[in-house]
N, C-alpha and C. Protein backbone atom coordinates (compact mmCIF):
# COMPACT_ATOMS: atom_id res chain seq x y z
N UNK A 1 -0.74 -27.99 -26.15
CA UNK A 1 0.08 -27.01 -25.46
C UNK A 1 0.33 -27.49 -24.02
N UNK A 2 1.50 -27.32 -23.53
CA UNK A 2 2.12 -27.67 -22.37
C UNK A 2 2.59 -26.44 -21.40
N UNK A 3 2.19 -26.54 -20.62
CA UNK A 3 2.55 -25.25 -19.34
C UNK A 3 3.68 -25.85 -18.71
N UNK A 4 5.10 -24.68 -18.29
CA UNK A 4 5.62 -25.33 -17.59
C UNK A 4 6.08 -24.26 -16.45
N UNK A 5 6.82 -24.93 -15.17
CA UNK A 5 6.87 -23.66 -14.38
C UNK A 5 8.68 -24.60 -14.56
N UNK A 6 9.42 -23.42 -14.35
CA UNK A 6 11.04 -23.90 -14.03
C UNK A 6 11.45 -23.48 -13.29
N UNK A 7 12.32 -24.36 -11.82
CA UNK A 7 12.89 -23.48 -11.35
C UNK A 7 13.94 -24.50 -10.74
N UNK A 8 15.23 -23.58 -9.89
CA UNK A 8 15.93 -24.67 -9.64
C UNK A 8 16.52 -23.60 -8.08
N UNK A 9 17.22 -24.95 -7.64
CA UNK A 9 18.15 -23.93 -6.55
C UNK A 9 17.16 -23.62 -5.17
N UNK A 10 16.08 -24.26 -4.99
CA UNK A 10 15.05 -24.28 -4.02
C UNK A 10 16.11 -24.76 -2.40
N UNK A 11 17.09 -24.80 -2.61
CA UNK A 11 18.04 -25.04 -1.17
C UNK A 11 17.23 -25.45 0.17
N UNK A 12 16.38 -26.29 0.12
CA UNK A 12 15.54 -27.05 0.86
C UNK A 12 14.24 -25.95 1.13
N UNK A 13 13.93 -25.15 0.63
CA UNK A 13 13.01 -23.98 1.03
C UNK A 13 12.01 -24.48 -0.32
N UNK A 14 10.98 -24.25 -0.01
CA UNK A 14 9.43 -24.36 -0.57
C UNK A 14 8.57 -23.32 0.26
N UNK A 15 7.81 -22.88 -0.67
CA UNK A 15 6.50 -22.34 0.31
C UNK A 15 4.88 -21.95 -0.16
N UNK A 16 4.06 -21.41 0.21
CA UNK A 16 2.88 -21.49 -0.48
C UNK A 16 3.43 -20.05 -1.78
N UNK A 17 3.79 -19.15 -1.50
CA UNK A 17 3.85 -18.96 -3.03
C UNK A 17 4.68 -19.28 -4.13
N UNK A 18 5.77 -20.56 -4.37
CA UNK A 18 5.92 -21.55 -5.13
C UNK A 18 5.16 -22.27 -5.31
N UNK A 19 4.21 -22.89 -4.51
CA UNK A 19 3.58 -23.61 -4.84
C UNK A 19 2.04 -23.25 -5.70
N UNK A 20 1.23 -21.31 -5.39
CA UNK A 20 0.80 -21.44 -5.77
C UNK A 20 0.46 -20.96 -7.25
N UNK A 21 1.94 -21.11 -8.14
CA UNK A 21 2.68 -21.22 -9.26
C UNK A 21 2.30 -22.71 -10.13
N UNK A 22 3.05 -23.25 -8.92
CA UNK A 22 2.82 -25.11 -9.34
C UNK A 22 1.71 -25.02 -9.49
N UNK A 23 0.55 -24.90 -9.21
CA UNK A 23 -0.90 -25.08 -9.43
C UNK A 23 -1.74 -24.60 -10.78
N UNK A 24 -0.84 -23.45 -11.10
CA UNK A 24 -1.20 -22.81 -12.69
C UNK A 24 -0.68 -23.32 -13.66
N UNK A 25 0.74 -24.67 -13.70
CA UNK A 25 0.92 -25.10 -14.75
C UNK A 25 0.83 -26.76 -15.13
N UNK A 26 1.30 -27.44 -15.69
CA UNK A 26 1.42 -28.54 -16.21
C UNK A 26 1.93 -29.71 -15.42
N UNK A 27 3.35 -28.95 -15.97
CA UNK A 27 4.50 -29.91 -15.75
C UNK A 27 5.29 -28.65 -14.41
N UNK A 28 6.12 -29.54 -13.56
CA UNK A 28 7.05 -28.61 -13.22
C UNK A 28 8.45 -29.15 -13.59
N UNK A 29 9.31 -28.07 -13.67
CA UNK A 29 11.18 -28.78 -14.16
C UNK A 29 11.97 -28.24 -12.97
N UNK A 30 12.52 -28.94 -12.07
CA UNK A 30 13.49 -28.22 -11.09
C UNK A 30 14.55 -28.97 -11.75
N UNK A 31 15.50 -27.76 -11.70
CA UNK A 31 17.20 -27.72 -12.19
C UNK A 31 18.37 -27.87 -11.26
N UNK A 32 17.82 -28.44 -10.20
CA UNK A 32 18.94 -29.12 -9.10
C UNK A 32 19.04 -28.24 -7.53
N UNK A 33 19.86 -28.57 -7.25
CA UNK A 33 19.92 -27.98 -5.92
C UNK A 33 18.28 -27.94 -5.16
N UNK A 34 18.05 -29.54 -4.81
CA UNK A 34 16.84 -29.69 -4.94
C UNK A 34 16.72 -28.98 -2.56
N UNK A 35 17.48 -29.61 -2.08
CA UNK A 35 18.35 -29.82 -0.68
C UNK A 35 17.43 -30.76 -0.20
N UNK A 36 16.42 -30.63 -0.47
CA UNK A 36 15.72 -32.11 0.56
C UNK A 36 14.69 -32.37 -0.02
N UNK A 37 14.07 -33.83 -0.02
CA UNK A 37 13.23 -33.94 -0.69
C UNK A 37 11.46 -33.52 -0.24
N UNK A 38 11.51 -32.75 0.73
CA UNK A 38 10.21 -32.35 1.19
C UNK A 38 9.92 -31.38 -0.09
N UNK A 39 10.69 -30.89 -0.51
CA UNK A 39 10.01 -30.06 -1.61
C UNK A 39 9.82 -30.54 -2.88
N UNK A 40 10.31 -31.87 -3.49
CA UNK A 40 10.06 -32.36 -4.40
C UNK A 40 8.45 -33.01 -3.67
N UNK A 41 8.10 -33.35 -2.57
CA UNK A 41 6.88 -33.80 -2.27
C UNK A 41 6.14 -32.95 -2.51
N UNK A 42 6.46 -31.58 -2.01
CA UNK A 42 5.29 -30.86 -2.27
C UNK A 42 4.68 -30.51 -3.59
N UNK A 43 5.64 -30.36 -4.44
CA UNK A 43 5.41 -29.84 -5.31
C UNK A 43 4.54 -31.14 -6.33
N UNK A 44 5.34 -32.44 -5.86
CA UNK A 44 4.86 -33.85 -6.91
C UNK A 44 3.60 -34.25 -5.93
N UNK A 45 2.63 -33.51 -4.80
CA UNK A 45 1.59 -33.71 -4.24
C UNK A 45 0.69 -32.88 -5.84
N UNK A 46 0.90 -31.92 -5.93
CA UNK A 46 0.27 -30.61 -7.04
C UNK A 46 0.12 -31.35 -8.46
N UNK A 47 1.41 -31.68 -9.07
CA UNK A 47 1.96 -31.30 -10.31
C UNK A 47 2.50 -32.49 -10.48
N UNK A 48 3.15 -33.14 -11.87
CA UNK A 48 4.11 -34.01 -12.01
C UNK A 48 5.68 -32.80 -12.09
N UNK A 49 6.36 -33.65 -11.77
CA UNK A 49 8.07 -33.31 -11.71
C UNK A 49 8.74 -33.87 -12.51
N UNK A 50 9.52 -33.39 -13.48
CA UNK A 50 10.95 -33.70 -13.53
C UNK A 50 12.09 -32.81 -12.72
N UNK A 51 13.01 -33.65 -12.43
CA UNK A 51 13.76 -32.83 -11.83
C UNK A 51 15.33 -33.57 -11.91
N UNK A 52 16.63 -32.93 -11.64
CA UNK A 52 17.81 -33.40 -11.72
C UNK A 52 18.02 -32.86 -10.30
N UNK A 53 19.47 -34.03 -10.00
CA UNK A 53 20.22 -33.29 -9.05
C UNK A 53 21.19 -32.06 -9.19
N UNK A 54 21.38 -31.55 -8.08
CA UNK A 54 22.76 -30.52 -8.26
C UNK A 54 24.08 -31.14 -7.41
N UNK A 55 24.94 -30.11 -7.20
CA UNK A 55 26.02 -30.49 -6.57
C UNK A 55 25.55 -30.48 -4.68
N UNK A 56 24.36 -29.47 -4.16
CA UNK A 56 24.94 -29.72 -3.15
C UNK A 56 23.36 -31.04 -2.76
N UNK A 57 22.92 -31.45 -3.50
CA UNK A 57 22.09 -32.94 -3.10
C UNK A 57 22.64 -34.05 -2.41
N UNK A 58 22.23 -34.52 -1.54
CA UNK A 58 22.46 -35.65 -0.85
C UNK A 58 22.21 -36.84 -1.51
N UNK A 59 22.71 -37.99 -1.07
CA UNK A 59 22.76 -39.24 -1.75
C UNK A 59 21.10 -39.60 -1.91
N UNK A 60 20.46 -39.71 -0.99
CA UNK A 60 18.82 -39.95 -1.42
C UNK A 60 18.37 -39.09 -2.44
N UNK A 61 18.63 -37.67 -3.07
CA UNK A 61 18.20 -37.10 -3.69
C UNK A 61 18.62 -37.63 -5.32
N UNK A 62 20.36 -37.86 -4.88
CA UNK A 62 21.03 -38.37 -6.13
C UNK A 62 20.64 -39.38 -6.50
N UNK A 63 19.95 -40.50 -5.47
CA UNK A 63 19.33 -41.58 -6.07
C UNK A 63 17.39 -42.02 -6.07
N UNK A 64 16.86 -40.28 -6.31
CA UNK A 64 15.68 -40.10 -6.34
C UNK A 64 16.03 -39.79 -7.90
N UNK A 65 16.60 -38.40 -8.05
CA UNK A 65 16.22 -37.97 -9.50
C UNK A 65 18.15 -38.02 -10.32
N UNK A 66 17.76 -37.78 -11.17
CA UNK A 66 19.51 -38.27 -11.99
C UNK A 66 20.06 -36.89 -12.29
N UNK A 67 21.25 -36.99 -12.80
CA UNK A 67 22.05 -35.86 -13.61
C UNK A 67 22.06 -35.02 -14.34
N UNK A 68 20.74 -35.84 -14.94
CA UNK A 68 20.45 -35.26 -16.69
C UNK A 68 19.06 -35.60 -16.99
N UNK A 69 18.48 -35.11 -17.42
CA UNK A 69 17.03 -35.65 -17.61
C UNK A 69 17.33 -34.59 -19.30
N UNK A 70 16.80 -36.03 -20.59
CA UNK A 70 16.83 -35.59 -21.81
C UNK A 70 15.65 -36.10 -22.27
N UNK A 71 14.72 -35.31 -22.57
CA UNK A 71 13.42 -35.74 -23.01
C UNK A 71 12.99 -34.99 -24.38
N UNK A 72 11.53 -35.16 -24.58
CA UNK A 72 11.09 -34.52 -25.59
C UNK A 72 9.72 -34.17 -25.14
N UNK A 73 9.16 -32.78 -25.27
CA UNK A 73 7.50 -32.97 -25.07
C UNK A 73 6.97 -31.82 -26.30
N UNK A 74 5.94 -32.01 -26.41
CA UNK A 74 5.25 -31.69 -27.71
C UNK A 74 6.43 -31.90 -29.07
N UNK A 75 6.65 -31.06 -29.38
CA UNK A 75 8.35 -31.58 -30.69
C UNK A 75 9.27 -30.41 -29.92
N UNK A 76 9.41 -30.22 -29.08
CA UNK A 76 10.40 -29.82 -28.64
C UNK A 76 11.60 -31.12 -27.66
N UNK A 77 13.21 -30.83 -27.79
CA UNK A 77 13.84 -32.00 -26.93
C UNK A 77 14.61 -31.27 -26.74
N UNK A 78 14.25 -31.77 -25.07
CA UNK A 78 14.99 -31.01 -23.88
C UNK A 78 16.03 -31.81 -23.29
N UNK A 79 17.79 -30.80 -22.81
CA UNK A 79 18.50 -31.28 -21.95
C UNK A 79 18.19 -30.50 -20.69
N UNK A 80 18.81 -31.01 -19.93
CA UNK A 80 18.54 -30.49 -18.99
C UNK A 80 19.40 -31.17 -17.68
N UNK A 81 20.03 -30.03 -16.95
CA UNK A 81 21.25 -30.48 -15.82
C UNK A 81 21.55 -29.60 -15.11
N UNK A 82 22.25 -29.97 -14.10
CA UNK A 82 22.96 -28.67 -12.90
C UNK A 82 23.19 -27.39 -13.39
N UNK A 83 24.97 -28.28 -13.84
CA UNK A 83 25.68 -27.17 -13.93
C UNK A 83 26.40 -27.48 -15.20
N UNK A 84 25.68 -26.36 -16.23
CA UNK A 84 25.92 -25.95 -17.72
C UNK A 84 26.54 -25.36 -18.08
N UNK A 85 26.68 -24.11 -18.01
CA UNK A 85 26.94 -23.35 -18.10
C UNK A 85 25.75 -22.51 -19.12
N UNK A 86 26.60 -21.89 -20.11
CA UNK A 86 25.27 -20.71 -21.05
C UNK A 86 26.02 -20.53 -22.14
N UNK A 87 25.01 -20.24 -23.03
CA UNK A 87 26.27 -20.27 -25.05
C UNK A 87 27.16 -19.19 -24.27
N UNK A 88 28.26 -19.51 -25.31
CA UNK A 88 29.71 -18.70 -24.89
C UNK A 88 30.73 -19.42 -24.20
N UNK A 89 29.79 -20.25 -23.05
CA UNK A 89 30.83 -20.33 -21.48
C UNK A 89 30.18 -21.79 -21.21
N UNK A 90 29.95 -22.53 -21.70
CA UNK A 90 29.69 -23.78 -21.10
C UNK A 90 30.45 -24.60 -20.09
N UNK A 91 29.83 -25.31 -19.62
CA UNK A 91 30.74 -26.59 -18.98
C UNK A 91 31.64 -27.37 -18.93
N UNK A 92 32.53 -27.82 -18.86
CA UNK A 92 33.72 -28.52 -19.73
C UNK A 92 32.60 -29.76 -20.27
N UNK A 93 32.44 -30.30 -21.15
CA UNK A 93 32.03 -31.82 -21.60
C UNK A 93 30.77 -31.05 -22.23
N UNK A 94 29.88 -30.10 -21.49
CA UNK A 94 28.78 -29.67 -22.27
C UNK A 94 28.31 -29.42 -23.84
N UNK A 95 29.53 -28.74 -24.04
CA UNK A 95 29.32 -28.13 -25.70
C UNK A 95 29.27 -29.85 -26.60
N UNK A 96 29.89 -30.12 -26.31
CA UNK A 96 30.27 -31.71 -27.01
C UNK A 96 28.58 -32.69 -27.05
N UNK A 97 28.35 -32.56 -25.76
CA UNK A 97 27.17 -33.76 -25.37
C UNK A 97 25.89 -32.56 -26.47
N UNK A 98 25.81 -31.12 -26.17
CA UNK A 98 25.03 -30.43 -26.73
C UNK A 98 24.80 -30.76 -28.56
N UNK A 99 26.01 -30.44 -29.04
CA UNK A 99 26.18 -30.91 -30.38
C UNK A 99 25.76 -32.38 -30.81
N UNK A 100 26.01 -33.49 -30.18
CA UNK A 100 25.76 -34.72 -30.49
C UNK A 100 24.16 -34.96 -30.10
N UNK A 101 23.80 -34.21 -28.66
CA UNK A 101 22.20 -34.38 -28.36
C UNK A 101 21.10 -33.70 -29.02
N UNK A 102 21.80 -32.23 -29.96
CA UNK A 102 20.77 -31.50 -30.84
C UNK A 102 19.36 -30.95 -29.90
N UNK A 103 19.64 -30.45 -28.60
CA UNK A 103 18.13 -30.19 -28.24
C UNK A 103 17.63 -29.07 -28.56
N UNK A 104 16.68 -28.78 -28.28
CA UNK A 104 15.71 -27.12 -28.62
C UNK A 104 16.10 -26.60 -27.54
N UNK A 105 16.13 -26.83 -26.59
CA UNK A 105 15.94 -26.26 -24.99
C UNK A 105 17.07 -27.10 -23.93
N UNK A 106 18.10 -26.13 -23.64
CA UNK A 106 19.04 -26.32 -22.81
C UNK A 106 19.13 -25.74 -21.50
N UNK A 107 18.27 -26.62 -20.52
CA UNK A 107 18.24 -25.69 -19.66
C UNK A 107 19.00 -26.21 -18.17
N UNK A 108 20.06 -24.94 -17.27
CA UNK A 108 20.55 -25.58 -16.49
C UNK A 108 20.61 -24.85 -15.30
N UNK A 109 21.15 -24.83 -14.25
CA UNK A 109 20.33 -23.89 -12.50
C UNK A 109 22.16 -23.55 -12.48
N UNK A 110 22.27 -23.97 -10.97
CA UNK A 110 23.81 -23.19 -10.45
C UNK A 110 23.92 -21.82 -10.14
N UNK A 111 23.71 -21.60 -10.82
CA UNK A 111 24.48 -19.95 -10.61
C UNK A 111 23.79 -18.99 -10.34
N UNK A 112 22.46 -19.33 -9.94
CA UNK A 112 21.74 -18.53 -9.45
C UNK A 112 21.68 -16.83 -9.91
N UNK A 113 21.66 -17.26 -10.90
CA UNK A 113 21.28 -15.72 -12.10
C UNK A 113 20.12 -16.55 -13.00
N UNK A 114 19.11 -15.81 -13.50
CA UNK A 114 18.40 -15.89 -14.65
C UNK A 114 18.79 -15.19 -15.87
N UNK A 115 19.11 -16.68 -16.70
CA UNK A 115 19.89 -16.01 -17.95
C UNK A 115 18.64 -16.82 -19.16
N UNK A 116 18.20 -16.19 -20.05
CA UNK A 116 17.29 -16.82 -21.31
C UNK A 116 18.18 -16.33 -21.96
N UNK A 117 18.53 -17.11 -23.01
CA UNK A 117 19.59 -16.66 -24.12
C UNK A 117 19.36 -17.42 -25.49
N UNK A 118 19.82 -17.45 -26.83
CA UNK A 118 20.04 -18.31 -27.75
C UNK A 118 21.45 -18.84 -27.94
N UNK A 119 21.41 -20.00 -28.22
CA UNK A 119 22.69 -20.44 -28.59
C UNK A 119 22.75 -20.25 -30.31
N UNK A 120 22.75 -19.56 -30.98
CA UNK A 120 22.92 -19.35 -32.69
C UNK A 120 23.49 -20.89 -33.24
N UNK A 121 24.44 -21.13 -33.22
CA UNK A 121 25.29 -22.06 -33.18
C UNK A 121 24.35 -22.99 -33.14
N UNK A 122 23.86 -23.55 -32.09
CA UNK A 122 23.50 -24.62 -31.76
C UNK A 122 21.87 -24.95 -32.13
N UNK A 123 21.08 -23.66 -32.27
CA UNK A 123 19.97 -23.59 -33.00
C UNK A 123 19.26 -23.96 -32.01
N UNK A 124 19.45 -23.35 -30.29
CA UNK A 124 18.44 -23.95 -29.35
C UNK A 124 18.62 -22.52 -28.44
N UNK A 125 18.06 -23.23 -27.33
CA UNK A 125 17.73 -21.89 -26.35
C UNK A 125 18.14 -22.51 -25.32
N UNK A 126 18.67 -21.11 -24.36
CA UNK A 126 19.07 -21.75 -23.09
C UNK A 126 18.11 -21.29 -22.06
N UNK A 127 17.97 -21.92 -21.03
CA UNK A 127 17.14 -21.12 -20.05
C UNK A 127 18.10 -21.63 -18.64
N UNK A 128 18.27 -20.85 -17.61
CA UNK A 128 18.60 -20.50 -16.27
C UNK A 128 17.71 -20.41 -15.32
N UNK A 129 16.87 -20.69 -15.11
CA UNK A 129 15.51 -19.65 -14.15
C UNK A 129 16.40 -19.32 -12.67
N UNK A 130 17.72 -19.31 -12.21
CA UNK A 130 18.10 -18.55 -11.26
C UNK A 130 17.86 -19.36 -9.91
N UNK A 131 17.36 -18.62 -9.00
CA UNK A 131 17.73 -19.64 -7.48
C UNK A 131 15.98 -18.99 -7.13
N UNK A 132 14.72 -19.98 -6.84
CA UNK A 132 14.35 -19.51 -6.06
C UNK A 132 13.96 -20.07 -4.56
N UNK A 133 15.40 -20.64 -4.42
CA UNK A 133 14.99 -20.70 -2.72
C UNK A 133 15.94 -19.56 -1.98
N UNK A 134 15.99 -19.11 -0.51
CA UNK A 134 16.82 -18.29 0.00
C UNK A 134 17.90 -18.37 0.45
N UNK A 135 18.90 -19.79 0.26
CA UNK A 135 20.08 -19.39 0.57
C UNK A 135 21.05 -19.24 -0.49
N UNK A 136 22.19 -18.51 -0.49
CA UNK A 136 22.84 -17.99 -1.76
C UNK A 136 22.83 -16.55 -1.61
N UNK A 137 23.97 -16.31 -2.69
CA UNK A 137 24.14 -14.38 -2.97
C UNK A 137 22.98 -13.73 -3.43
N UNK A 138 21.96 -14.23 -4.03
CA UNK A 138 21.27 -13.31 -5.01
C UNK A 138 20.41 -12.98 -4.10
N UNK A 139 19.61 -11.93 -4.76
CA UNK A 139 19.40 -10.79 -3.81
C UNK A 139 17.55 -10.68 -4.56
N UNK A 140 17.79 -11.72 -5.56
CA UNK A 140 16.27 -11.63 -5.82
C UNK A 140 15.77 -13.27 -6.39
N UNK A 141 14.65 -13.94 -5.67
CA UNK A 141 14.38 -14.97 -6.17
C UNK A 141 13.19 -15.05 -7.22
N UNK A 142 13.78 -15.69 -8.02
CA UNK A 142 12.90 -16.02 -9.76
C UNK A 142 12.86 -17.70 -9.90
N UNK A 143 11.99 -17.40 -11.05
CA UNK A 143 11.33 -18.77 -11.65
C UNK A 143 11.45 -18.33 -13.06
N UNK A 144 10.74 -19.10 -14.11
CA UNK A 144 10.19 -19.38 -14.98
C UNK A 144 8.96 -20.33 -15.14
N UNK A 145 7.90 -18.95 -15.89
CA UNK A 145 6.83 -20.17 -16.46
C UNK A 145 6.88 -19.80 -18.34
N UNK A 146 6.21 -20.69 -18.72
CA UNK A 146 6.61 -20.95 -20.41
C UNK A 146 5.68 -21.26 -21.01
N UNK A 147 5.15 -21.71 -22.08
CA UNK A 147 4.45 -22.89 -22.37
C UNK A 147 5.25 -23.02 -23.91
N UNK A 148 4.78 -24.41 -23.90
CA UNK A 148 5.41 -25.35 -25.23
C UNK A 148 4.41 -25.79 -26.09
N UNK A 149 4.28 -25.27 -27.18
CA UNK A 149 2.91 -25.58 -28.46
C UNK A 149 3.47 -26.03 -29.56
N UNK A 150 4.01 -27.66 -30.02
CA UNK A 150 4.49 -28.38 -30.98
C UNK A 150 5.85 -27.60 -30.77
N UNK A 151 6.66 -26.97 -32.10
CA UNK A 151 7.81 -26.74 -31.80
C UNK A 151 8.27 -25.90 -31.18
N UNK A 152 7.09 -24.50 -30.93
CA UNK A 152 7.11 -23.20 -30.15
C UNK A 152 7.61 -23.33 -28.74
N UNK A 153 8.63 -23.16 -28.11
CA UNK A 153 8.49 -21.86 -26.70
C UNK A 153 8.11 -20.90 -26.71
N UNK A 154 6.99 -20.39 -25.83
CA UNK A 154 6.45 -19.03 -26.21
C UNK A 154 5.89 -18.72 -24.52
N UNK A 155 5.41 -17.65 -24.59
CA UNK A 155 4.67 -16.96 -23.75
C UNK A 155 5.78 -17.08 -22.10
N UNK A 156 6.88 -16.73 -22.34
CA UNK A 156 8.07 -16.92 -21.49
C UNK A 156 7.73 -15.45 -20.54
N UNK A 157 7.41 -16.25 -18.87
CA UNK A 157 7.17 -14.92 -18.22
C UNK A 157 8.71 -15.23 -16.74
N UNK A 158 9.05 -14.14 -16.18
CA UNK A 158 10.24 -14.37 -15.18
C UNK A 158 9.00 -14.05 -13.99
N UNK A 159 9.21 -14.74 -12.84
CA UNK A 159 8.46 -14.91 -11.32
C UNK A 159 9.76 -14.55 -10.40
N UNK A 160 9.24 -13.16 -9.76
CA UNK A 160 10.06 -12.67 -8.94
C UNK A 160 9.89 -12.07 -7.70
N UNK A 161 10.66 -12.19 -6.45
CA UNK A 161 10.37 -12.11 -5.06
C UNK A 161 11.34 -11.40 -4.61
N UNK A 162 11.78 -10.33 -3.52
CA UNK A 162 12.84 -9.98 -3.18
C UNK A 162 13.02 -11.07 -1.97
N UNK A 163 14.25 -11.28 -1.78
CA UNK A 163 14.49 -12.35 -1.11
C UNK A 163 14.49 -11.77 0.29
């Protein structure tokens, strides 16, 4: 079993209670909009990271972590990117790369909403975990923690702060 914490949209903001999240799980997944890399330090001081860029990352960030990070852990295989969109409303190019990549777990940041959804269709799940750093519209900052047991996602909790 694999613990994971998700979050994306950290807009150069970190602090001790993100971090003392990072400390209860595994792995961590940030979903872009990383803004500087002091917070990928902090967090890869704790925890291992994966992480992608977003749109508003700087060139060191873009050439720290990539676009897309497509993996697999326990039998679950994960995509994972910026800006996705969510079943229904995807990305332009998304639905296409989704179908040909077959993952369990599609998970992508941007829009700073927390959306968990199924894609029927596609026979996977999406996850959003929303924005939790403070700049942006939303009016409440979230995470995701999870854990992954062979093919299971399970024990899916939302981490929330008023901003």
């Amino acid at each position: 079993m694999t613990k994971i914490l998700l979050l994306s949209d950290t807009h150069s903001y970190i602090d001790e209670a993100i971090l003392k999240y990072v400390r209860t799980v595994d792995e961590v997944w940030h979903a872009g909009d990383i803004g500087n890399l002091e917070v990928t330090k902090a967090i890869e001081a704790i925890k291992p990271l994966r992480a992608v860029y977003g749109n508003i990352d700087n060139h060191e960030i873009r050439s720290t972590y990539p676009e897309v990070q497509n993996f697999t852990i326990e039998n679950v295989k994960v995509w994972m990117t910026h800006i996705g969109g969510y079943p229904g409303r995807y990305s332009p190019g998304i639905r296409q790369t989704l179908d040909i990549e077959k993952p369990k777990l599609f998970i992508s940041g941007h829009s700073h909403i927390l959306k968990v959804m199924p894609d029927k269709k596609r026979q996977l799940l999406h996850m959003n975990p929303g924005a939790v750093g403070k700049s942006g519209f939303h009016k409440v900052r979230t995470m995701l923690r999870f854990e992954i047991e062979k093919e299971t996602i399970k024990n899916l909790e939302v981490i929330e702060w008023s901003r």
